[in-house]
N, C-alpha and C. Protein backbone atom coordinates (compact mmCIF):
# COMPACT_ATOMS: atom_id res chain seq x y z
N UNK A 1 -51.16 139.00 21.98
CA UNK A 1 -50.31 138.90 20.79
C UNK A 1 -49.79 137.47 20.61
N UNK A 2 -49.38 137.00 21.79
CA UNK A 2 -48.46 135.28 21.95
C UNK A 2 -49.93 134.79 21.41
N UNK A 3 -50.86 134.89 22.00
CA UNK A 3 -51.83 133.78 21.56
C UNK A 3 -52.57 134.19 20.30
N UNK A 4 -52.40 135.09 20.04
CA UNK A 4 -52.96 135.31 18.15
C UNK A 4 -51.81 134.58 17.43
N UNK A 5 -50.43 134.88 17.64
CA UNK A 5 -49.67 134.05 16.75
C UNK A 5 -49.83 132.69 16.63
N UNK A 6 -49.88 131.60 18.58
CA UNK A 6 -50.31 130.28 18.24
C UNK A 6 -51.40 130.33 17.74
N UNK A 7 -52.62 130.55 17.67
CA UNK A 7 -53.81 130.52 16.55
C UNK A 7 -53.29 130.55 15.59
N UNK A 8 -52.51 131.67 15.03
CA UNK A 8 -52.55 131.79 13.57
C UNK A 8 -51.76 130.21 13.15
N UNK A 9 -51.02 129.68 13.79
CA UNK A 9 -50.40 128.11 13.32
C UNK A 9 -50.84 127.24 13.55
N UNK A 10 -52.36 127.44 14.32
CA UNK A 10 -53.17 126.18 14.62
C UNK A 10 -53.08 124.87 13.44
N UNK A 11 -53.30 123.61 13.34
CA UNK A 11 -53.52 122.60 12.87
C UNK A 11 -54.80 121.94 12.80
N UNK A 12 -55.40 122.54 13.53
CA UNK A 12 -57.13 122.37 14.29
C UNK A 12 -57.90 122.83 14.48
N UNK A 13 -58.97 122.79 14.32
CA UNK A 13 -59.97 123.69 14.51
C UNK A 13 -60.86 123.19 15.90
N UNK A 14 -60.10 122.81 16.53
CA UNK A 14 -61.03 122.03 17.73
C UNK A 14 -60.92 122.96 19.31
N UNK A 15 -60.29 123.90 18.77
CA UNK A 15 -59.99 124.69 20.21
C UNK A 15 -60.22 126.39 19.55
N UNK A 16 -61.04 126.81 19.96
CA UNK A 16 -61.64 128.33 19.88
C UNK A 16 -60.27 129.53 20.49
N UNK A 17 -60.17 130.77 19.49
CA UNK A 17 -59.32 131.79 20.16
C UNK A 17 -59.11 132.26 21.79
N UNK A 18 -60.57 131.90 21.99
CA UNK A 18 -61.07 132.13 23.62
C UNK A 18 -59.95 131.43 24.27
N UNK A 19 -60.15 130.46 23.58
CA UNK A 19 -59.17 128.66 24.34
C UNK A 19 -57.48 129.47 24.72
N UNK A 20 -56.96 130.01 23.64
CA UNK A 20 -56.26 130.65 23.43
C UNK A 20 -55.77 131.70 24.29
N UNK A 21 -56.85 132.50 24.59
CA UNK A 21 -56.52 133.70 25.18
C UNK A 21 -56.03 133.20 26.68
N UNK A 22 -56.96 132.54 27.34
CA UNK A 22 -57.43 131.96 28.47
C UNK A 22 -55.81 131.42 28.32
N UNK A 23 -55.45 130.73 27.64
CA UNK A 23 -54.30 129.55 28.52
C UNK A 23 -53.01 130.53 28.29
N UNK A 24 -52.95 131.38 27.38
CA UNK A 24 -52.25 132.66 27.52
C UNK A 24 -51.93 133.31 28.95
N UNK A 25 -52.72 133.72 29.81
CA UNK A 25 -53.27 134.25 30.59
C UNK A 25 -52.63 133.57 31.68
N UNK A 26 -53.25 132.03 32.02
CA UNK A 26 -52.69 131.29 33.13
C UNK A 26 -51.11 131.36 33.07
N UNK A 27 -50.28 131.27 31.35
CA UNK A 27 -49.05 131.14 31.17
C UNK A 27 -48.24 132.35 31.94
N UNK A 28 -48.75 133.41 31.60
CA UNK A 28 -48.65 134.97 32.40
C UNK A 28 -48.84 135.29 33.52
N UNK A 29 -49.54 134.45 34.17
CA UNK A 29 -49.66 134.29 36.16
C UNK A 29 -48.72 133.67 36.14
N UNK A 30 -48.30 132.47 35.27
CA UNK A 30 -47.43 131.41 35.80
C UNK A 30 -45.88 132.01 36.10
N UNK A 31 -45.68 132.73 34.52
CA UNK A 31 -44.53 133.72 34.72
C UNK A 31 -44.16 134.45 35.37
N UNK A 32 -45.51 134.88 35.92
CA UNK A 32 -45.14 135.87 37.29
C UNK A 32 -44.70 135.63 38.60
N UNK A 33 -45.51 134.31 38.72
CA UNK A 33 -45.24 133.32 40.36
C UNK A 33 -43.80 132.86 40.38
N UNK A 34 -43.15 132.85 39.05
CA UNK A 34 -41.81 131.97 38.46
C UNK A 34 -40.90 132.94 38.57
N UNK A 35 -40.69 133.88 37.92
CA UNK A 35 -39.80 134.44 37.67
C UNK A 35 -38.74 134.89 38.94
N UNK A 36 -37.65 134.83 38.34
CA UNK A 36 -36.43 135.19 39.36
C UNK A 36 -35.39 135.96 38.82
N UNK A 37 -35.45 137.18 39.04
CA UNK A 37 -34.59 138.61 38.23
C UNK A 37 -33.22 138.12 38.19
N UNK A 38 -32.91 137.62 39.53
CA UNK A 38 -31.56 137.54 40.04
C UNK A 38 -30.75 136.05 38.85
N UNK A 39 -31.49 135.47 38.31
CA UNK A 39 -30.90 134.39 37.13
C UNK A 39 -30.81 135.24 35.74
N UNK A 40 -30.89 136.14 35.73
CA UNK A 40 -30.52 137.25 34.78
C UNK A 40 -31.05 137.20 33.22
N UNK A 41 -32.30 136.76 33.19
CA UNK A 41 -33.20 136.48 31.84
C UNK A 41 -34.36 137.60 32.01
N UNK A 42 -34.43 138.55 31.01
CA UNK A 42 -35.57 139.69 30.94
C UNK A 42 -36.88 138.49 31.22
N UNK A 43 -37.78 139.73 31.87
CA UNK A 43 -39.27 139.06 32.10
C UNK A 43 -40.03 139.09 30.82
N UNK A 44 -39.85 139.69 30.21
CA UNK A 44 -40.73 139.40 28.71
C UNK A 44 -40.15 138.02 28.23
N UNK A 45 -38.71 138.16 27.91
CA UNK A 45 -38.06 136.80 27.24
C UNK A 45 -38.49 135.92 28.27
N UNK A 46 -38.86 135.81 29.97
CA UNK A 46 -39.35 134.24 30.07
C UNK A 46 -40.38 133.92 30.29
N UNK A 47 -41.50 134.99 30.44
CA UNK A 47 -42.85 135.09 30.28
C UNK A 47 -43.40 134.59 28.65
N UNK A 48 -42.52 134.83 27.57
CA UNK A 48 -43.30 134.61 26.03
C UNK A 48 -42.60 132.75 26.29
N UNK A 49 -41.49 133.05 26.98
CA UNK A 49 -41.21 131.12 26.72
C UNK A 49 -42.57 130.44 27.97
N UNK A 50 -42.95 131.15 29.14
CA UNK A 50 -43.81 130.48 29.70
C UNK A 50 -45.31 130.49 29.11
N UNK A 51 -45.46 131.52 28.86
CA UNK A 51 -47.30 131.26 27.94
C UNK A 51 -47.47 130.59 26.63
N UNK A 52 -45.96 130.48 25.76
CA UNK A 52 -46.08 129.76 24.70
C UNK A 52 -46.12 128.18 25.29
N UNK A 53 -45.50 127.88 26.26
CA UNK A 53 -45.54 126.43 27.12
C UNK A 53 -46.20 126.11 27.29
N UNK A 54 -47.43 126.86 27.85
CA UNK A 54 -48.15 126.77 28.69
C UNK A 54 -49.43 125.95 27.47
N UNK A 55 -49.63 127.05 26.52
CA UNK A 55 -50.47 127.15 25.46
C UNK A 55 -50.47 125.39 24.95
N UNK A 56 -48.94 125.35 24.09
CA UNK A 56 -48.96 124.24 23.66
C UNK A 56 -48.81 122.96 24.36
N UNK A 57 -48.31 123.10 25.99
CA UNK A 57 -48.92 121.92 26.54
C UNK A 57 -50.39 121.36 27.25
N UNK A 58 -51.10 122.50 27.06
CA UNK A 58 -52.76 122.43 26.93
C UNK A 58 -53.05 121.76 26.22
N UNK A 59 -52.68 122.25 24.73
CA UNK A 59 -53.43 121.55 23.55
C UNK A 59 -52.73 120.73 23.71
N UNK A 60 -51.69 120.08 23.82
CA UNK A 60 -51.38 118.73 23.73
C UNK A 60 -52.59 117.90 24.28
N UNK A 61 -52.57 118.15 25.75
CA UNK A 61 -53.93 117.43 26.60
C UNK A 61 -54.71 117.14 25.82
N UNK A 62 -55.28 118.78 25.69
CA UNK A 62 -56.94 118.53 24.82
C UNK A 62 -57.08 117.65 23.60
N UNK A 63 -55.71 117.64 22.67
CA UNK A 63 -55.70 116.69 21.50
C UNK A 63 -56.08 115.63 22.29
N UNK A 64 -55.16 114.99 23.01
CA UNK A 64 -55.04 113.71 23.51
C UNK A 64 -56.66 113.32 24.62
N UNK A 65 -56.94 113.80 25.28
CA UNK A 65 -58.33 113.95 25.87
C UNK A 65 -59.34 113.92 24.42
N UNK A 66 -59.51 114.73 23.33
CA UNK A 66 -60.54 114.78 22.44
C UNK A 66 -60.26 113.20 21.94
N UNK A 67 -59.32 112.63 21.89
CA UNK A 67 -58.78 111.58 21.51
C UNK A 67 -59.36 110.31 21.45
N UNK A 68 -58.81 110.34 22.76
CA UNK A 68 -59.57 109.13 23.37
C UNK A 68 -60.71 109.32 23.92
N UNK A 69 -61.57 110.51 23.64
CA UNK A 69 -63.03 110.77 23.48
C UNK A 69 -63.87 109.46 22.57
N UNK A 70 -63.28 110.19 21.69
CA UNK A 70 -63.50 109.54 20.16
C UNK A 70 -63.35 108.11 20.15
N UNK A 71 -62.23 107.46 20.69
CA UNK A 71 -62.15 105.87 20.59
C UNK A 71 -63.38 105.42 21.48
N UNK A 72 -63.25 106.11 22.53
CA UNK A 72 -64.39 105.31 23.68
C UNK A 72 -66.19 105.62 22.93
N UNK A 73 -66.36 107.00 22.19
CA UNK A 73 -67.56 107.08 21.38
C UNK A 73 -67.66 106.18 20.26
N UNK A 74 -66.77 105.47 19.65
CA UNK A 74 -66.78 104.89 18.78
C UNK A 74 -66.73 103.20 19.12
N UNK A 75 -66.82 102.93 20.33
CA UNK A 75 -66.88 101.86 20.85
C UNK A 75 -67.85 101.32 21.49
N UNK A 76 -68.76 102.77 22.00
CA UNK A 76 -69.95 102.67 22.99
C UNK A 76 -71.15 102.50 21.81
N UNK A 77 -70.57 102.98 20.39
CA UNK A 77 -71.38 102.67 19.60
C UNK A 77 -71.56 101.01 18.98
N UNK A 78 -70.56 100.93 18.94
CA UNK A 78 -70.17 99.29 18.56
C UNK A 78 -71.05 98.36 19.22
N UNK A 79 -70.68 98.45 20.67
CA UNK A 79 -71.81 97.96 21.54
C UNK A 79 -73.37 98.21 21.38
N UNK A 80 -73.72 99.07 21.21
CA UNK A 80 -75.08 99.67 20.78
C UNK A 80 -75.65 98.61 20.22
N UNK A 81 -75.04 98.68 18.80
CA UNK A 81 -74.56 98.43 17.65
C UNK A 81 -75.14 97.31 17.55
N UNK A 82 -74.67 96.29 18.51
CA UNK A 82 -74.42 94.56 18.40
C UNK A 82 -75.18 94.26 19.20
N UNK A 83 -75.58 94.97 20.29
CA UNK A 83 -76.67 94.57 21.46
C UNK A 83 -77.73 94.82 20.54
N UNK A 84 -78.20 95.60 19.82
CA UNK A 84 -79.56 95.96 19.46
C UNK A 84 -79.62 94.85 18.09
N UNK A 85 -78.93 94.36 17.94
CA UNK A 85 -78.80 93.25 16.86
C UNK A 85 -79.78 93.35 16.12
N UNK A 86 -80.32 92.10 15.47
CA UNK A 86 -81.58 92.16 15.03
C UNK A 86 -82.82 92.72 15.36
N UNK A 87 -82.76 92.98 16.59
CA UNK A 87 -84.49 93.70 17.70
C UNK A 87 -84.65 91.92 18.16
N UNK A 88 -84.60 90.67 17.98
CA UNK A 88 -85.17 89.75 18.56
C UNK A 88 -84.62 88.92 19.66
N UNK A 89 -85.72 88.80 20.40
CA UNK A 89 -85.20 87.94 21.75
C UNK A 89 -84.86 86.66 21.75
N UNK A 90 -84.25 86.84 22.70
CA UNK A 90 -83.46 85.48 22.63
C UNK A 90 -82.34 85.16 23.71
N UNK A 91 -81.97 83.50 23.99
CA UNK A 91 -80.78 83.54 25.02
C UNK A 91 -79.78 84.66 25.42
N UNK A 92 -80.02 85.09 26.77
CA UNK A 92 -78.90 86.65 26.77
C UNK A 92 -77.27 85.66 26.48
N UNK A 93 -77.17 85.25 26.47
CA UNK A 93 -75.61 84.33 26.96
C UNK A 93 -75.58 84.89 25.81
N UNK A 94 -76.52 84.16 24.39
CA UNK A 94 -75.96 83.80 22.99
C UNK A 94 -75.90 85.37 23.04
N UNK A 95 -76.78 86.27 23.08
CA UNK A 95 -76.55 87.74 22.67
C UNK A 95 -75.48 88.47 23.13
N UNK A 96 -74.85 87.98 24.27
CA UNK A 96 -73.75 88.45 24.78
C UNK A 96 -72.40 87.89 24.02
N UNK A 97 -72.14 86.55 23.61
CA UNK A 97 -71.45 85.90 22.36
C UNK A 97 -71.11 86.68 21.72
N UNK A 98 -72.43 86.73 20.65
CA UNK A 98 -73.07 88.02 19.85
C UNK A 98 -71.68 89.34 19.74
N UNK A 99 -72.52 89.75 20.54
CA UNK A 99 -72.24 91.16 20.77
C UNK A 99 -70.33 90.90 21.18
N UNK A 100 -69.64 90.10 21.81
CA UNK A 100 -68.46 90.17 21.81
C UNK A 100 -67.56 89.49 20.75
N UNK A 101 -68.10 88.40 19.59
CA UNK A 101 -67.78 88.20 18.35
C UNK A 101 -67.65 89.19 17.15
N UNK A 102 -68.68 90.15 17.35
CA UNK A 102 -68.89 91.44 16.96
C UNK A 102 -67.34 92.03 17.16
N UNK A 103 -67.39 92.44 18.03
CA UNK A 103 -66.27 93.22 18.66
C UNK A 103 -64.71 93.16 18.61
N UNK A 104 -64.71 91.64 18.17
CA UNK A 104 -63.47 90.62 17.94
C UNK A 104 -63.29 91.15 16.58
N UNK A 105 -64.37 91.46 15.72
CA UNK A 105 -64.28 91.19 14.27
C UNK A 105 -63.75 92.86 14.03
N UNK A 106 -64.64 93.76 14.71
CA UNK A 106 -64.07 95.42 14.75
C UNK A 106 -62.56 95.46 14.94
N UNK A 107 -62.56 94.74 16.36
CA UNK A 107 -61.00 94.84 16.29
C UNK A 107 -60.09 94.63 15.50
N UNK A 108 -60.04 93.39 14.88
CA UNK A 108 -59.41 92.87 13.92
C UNK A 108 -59.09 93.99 12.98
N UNK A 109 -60.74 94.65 12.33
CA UNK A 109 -60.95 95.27 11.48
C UNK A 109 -59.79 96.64 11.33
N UNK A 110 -60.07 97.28 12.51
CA UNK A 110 -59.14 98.06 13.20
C UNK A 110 -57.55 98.19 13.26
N UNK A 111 -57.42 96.92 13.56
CA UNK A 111 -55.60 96.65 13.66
C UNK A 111 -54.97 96.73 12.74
N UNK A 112 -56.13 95.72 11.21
CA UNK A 112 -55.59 95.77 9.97
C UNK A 112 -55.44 97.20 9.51
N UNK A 113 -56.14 98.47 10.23
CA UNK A 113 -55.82 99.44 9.39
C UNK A 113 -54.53 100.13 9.85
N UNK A 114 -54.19 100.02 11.41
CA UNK A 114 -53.50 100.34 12.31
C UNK A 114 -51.89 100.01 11.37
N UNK A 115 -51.98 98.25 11.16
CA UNK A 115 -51.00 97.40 10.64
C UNK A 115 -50.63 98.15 8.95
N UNK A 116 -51.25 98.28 8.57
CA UNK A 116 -51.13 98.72 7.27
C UNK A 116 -50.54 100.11 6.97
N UNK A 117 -51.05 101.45 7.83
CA UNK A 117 -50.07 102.12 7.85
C UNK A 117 -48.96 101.94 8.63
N UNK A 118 -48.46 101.11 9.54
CA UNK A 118 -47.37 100.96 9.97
C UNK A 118 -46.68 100.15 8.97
N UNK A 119 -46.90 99.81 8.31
CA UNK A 119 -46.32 98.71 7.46
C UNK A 119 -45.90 99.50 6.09
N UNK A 120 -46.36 100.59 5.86
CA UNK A 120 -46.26 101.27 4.46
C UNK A 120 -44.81 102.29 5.14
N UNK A 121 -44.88 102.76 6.69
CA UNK A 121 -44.10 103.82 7.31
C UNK A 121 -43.00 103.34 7.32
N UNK A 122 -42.73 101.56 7.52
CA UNK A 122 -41.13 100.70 7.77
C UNK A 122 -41.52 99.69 7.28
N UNK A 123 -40.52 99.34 7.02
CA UNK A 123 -40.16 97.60 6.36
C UNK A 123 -39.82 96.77 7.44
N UNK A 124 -40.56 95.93 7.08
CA UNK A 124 -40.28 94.80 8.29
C UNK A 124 -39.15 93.81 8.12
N UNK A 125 -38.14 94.07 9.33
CA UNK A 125 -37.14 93.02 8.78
C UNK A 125 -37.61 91.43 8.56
N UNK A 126 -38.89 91.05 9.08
CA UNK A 126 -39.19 89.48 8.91
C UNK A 126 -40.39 89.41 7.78
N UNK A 127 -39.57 88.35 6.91
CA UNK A 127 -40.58 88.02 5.79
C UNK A 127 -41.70 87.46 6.58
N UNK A 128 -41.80 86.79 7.58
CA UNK A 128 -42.74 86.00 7.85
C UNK A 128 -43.87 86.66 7.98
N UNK A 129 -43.29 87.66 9.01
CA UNK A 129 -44.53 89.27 9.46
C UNK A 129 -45.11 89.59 8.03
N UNK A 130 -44.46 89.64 7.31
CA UNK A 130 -44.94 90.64 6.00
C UNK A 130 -45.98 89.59 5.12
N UNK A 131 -45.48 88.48 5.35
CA UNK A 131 -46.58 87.41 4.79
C UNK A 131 -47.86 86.93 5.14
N UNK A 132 -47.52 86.93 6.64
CA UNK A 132 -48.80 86.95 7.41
C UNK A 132 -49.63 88.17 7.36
N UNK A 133 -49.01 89.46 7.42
CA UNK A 133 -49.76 90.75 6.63
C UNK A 133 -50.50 90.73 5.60
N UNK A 134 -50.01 90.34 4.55
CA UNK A 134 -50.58 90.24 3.37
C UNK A 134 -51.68 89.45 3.21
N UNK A 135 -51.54 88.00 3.45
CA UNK A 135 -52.53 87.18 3.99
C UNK A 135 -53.91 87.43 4.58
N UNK A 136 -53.64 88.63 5.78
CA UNK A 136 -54.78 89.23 6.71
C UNK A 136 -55.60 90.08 5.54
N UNK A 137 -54.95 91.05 5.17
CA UNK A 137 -54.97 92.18 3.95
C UNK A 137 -55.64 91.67 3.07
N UNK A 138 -55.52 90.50 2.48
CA UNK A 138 -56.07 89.99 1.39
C UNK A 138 -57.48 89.18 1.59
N UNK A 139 -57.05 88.48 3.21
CA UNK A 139 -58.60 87.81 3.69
C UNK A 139 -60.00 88.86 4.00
N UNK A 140 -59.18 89.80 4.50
CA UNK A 140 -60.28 90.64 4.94
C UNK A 140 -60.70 91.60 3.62
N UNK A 141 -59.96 92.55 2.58
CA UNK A 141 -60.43 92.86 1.40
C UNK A 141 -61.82 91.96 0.89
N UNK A 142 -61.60 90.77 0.69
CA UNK A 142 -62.09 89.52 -0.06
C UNK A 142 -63.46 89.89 0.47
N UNK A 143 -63.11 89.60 2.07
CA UNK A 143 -64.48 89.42 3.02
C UNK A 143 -65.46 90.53 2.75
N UNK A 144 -64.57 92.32 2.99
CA UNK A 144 -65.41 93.29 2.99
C UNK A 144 -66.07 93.17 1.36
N UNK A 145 -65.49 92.90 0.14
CA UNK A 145 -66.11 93.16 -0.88
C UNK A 145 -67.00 91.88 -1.48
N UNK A 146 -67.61 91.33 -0.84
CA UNK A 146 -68.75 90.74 -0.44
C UNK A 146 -69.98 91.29 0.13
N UNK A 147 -69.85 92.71 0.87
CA UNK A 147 -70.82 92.90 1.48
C UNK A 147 -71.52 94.12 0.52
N UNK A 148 -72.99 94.41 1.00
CA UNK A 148 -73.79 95.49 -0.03
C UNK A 148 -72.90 96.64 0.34
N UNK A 149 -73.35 98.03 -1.08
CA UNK A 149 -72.08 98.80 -1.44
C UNK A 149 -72.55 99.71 0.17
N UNK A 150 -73.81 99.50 0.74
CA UNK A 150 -73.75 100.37 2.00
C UNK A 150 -72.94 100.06 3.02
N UNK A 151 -73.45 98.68 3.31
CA UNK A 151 -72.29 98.04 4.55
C UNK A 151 -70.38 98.08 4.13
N UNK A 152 -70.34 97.84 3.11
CA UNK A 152 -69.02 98.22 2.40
C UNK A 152 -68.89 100.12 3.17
N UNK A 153 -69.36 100.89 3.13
CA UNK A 153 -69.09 102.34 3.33
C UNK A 153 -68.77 102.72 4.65
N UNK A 154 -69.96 101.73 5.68
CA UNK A 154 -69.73 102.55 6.88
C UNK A 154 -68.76 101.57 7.38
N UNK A 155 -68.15 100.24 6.79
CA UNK A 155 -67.07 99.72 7.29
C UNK A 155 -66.10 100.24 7.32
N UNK A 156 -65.93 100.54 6.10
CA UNK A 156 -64.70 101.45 5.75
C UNK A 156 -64.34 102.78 6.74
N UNK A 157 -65.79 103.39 6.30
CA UNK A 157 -65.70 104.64 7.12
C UNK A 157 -65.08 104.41 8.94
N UNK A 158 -66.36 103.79 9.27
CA UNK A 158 -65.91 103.42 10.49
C UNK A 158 -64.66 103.40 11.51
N UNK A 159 -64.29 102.20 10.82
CA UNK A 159 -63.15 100.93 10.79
C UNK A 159 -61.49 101.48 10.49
N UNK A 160 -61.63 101.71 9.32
CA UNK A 160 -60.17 102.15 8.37
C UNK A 160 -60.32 103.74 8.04
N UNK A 161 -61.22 104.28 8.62
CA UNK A 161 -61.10 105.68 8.77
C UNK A 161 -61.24 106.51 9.96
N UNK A 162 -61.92 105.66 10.98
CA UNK A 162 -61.93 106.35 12.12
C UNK A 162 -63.28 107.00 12.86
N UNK A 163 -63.86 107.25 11.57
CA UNK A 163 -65.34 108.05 11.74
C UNK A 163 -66.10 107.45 12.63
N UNK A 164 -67.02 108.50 13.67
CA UNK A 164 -68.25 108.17 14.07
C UNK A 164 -69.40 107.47 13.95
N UNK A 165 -70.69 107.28 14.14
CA UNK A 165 -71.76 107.31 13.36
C UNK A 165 -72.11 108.15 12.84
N UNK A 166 -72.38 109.48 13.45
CA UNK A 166 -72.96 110.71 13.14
C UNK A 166 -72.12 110.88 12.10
N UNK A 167 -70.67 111.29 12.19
CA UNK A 167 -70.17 111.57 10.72
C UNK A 167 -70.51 110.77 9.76
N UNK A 168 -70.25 109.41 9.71
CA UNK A 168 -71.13 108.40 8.34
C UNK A 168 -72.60 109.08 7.58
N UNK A 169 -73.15 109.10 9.23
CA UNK A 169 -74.50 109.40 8.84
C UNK A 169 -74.55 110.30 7.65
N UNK A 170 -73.80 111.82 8.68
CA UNK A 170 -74.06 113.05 7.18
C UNK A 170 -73.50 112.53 6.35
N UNK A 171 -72.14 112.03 6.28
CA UNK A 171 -71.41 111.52 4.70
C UNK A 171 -72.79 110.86 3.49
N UNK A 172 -73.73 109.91 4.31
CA UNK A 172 -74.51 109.08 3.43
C UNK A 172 -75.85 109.39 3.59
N UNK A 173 -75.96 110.54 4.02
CA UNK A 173 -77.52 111.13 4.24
C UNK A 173 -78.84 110.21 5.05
N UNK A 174 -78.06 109.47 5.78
CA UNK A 174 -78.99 108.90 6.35
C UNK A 174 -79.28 108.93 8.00
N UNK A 175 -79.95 108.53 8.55
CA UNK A 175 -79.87 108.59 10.28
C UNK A 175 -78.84 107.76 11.26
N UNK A 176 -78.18 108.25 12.11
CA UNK A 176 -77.73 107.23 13.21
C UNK A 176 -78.21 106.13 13.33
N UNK A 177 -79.61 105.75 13.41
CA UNK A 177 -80.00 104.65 13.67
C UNK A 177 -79.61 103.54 12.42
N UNK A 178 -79.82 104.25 11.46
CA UNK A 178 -79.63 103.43 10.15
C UNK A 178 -78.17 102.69 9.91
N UNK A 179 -77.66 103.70 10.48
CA UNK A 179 -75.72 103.43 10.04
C UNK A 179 -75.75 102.70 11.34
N UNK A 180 -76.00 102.27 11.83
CA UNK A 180 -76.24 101.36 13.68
C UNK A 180 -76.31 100.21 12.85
N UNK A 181 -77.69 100.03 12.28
CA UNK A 181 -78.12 98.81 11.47
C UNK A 181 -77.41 97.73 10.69
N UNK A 182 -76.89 98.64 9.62
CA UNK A 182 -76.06 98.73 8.63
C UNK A 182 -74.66 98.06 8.78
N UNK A 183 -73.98 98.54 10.25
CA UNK A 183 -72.94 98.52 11.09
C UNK A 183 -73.34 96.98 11.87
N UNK A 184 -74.21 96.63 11.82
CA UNK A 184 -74.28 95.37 12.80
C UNK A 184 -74.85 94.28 11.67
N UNK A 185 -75.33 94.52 10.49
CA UNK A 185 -75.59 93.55 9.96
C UNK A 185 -74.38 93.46 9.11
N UNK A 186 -73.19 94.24 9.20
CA UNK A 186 -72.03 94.06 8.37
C UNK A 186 -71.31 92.90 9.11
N UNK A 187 -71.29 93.23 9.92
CA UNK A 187 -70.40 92.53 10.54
C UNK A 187 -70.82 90.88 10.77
N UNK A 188 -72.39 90.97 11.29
CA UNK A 188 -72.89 89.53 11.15
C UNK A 188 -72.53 88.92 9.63
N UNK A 189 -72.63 89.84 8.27
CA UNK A 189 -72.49 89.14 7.23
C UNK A 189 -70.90 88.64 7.40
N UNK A 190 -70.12 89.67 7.66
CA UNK A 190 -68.63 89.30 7.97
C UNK A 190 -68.04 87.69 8.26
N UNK A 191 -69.17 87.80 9.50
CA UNK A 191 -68.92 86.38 10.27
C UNK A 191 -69.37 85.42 8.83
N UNK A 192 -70.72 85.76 8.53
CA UNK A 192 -71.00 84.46 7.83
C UNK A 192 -70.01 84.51 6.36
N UNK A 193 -69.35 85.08 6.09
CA UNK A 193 -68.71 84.84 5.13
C UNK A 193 -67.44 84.15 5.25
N UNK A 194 -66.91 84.69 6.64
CA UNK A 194 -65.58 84.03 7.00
C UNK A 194 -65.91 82.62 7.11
N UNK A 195 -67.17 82.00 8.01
CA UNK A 195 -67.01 81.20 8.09
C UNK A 195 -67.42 80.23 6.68
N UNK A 196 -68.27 80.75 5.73
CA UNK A 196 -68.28 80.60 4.29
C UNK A 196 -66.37 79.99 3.66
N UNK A 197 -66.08 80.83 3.91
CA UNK A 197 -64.84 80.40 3.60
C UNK A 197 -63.81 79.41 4.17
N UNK A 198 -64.08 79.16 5.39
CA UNK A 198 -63.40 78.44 6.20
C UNK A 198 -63.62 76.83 5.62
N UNK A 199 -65.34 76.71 5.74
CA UNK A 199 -65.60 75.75 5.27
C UNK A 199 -65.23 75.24 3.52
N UNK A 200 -65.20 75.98 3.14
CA UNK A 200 -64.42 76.01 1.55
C UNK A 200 -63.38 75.54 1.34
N UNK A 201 -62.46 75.96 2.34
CA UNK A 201 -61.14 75.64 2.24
C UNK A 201 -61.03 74.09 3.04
N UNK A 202 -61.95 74.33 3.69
CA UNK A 202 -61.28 72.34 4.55
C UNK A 202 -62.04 71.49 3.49
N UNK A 203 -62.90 71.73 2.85
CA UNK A 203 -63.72 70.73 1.46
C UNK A 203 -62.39 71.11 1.01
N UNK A 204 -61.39 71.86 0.13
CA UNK A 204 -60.57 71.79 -0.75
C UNK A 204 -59.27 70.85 -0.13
């Protein structure tokens, strides 16, 4: 019954009724090993407070475990990503560069999205912060809408949404390998645009 009700308020679909029943269950051994008559609380009333505990400090885990699943899959791809570069050989040093300039630029990519909802949630007491925000916000916009409307998608997706490959993939009907591609020649264009611009600005 306790664990049909937490189901019924789930938020997620990432944990099965089974999941449910099961941590129910352990909560109900737990209550039993626990309980002490003589502190004068009925065993139902501290058995439903121990399996509801029990329940929702599971899923806490599992959120947090599926979690940082996800960051580390979304990183092992990155790498993929940037190692498989073009397909051509060449100095490992420079490919290793490569591949961690790459990574510099994700991050970035990343923080700005990180920064941006934190920035919409509170006001920053320093103008300076908020200027230098804007600044980032505006360099990197500039940069991404430069790139083709594909590399534009799985950046986004990626990056400022969080997504996988595989999820991109189905979003844009195409293969993992493709959104890999796509994903590593964005970012090389990235570079060459920033530095497009860099040089722009010291001629001005």
């Amino acid at each position: 019954m306790l664990a049909a009700q937490q189901y019924a308020k789930r938020i997620s679909a990432e944990v099965d009724f089974n999941e449910y029943v099961q941590l129910a269950s352990l909560g109900l051994i737990d209550a039993v090993d626990r309980y002490l008559p003589e502190q004068g609380a009925q065993f139902t009333t501290y058995a439903e407070y121990r399996i509801v505990g029990t329940i929702q400090n599971e899923l806490a885990g599992y959120t947090e475990r599926n979690r940082q699943y996800a960051v580390q899959r979304r990183a092992r791809e990155r790498v993929v990503s940037l190692a498989e570069g073009d397909g051509k050989a060449g100095d490992p040093f420079a490919r290793v560069a490569e591949v961690a300039i790459g990574l510099a630029i994700g991050m970035l990519l990343e923080n700005e999205a990180l920064c941006l909802q934190e920035n919409e949630a509170a006001v920053s007491t320093s103008h300076y912060s908020n200027h230098e925000l804007q600044q980032l916000h505006t360099c990197l916009q500039q940069l991404l809408e430069r790139l083709p409307d594909k590399e534009q998608t799985v950046i986004r997706c990626h990056y400022l949404h969080q997504m996988d490959f595989v999820a991109i993939a189905d979003l844009m009907q195409l293969s993992k390998g493709r959104i890999s591609q796509l994903h590593s020649s964005a970012l090389r264009h990235l570079r060459e645009h920033a530095a497009a611009m860099r040089a722009a600005d010291r001629a001005w």
